[in-house]
Protein backbone atom coordinates (compact mmCIF):
# COMPACT_ATOMS: atom_id res chain seq x y z
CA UNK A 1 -4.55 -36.08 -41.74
CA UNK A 2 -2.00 -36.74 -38.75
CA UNK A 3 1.07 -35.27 -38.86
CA UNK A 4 4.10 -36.42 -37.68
CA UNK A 5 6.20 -33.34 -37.61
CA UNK A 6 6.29 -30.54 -39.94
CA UNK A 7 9.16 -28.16 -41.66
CA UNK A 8 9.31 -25.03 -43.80
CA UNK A 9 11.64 -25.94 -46.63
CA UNK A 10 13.70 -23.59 -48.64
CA UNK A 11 14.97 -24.35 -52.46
CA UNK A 12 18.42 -22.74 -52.04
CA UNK A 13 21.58 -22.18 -54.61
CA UNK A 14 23.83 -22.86 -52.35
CA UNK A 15 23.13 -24.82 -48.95
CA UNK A 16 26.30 -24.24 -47.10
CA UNK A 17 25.68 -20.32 -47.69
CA UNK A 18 22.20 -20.47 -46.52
CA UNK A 19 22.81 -22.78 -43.55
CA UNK A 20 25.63 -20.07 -42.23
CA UNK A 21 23.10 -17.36 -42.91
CA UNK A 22 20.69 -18.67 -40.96
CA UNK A 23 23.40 -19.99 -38.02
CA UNK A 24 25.25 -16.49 -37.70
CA UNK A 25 22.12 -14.19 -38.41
CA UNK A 26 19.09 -16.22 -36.62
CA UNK A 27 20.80 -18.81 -34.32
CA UNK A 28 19.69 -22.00 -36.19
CA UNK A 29 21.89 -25.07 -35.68
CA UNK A 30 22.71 -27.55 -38.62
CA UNK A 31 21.42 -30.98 -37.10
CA UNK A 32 22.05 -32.79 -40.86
CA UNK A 33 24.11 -32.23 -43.47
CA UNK A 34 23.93 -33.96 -46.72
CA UNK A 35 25.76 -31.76 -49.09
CA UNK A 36 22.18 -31.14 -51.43
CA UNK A 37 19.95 -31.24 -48.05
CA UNK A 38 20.51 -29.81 -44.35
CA UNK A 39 18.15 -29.77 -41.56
CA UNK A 40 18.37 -26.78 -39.13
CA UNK A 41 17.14 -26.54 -35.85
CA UNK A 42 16.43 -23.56 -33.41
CA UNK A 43 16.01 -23.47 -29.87
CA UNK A 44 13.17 -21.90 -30.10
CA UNK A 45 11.98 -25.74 -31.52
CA UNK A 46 11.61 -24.14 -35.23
CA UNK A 47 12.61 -26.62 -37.94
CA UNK A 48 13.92 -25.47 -41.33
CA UNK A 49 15.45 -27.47 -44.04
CA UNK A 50 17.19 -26.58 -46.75
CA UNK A 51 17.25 -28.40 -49.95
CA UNK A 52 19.77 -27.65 -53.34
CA UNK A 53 17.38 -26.10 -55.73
CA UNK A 54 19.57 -27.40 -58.55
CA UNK A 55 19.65 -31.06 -56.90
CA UNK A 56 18.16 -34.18 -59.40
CA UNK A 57 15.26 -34.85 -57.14
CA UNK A 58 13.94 -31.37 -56.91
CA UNK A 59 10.76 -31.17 -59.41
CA UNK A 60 11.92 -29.01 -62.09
CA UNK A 61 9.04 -26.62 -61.73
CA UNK A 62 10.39 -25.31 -58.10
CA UNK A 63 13.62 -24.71 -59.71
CA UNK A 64 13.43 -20.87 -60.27
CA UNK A 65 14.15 -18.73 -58.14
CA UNK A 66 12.14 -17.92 -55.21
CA UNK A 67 9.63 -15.12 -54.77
CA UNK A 68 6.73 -13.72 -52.49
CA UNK A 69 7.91 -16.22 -49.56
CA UNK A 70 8.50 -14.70 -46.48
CA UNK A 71 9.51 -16.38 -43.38
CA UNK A 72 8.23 -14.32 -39.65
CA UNK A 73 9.87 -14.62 -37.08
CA UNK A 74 8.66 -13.12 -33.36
CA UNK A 75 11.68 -11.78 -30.96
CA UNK A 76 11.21 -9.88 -27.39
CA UNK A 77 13.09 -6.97 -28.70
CA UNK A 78 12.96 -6.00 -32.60
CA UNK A 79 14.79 -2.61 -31.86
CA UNK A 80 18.24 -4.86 -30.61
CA UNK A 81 17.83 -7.62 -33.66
CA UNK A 82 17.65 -4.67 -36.25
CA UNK A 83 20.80 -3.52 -34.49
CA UNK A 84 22.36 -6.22 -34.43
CA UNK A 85 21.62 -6.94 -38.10
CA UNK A 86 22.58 -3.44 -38.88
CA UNK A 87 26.01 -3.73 -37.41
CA UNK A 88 26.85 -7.13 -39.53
CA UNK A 89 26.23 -5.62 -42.72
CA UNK A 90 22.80 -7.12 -43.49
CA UNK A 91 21.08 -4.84 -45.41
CA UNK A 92 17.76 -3.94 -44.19
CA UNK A 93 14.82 -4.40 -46.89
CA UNK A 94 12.40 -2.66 -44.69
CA UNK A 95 12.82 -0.48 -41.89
CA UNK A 96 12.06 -0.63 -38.32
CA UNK A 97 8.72 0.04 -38.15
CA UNK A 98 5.57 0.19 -35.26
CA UNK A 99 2.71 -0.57 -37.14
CA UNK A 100 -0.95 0.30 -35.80
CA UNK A 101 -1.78 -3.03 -35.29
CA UNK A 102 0.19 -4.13 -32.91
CA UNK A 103 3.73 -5.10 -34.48
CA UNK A 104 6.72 -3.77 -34.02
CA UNK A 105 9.37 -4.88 -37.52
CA UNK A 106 11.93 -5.02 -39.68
CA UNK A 107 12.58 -7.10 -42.85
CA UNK A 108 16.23 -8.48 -44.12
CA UNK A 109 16.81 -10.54 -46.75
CA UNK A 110 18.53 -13.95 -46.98
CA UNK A 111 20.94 -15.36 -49.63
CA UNK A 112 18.19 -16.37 -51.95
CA UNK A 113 16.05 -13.56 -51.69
CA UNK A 114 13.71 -14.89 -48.65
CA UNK A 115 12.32 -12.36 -46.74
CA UNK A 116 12.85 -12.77 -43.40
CA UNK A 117 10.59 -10.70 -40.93
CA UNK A 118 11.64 -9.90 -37.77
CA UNK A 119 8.40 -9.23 -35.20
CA UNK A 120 7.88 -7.53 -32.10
CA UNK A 121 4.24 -7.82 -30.71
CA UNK A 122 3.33 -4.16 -29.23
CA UNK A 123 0.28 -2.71 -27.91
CA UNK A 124 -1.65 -1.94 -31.10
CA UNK A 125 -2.89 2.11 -31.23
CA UNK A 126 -5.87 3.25 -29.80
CA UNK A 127 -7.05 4.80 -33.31
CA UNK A 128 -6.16 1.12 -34.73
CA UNK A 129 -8.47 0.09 -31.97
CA UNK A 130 -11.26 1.76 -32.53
CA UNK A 131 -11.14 1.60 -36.51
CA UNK A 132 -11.81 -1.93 -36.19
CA UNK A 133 -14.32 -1.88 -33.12
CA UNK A 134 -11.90 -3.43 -30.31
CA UNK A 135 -12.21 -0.69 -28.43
């Protein structure tokens, strides 16, 4: 199979609250806007479209709510986005953390109950390391 292009899609309950979600809190810009359907890009080149989980042509077996999706996202510097986050109210689902493995993160949650990961890569520990054999 060729692809063409390729896009995560969200089922949302409302797209005009997701789309500013993702503009204010992650920098995506609406490209298209249909009302039921909006395409967002970053700058980063990451696609995401949103789609009205309530909308006719939506199968009615993706019409509950979401669960066990999470979306990752990698930044240069977790510690300022958490800040950042912090200090616009977002509630932070999972604290900063520096895990063994080499990931610095944080977890928020968006308007539909997305997770949304937020990922720093870091220097994974020397006791992670040699656990595994990579040292």
């Amino acid at each position: 199979m060729n692809f063409q292009r390729s896009a995560t899609v969200l089922l949302v309950s409302d797209v005009a609250v997701s789309a500013a979600f993702y503009q204010r809190y992650l920098g995506f810009d609406v490209g298209f806007d249909m009302g039921w359907f909006a395409s967002l890009k970053h700058p980063s080149g990451a696609t995401l479209d949103l789609w009205l989980r309530s909308h006719d042509t939506v199968p009615a077996f993706l019409r509950r709510p979401v669960g066990g999706v999470v979306l990752a996202f990698v930044v240069e510097d977790a510690n300022a986005e958490a800040a950042k986050m912090a200090a616009a109210g977002l509630r932070i689902a999972k604290a900063l953390t520096d895990n063994p493995w080499g990931q610095r993160n944080f977890v928020v949650e968006d308007p539909d109950g997305v997770a949304i990961d937020i990922v720093q890569p870091i220097p994974p520990s020397p006791e992670f390391l040699r656990e595994h054999g990579l040292a």
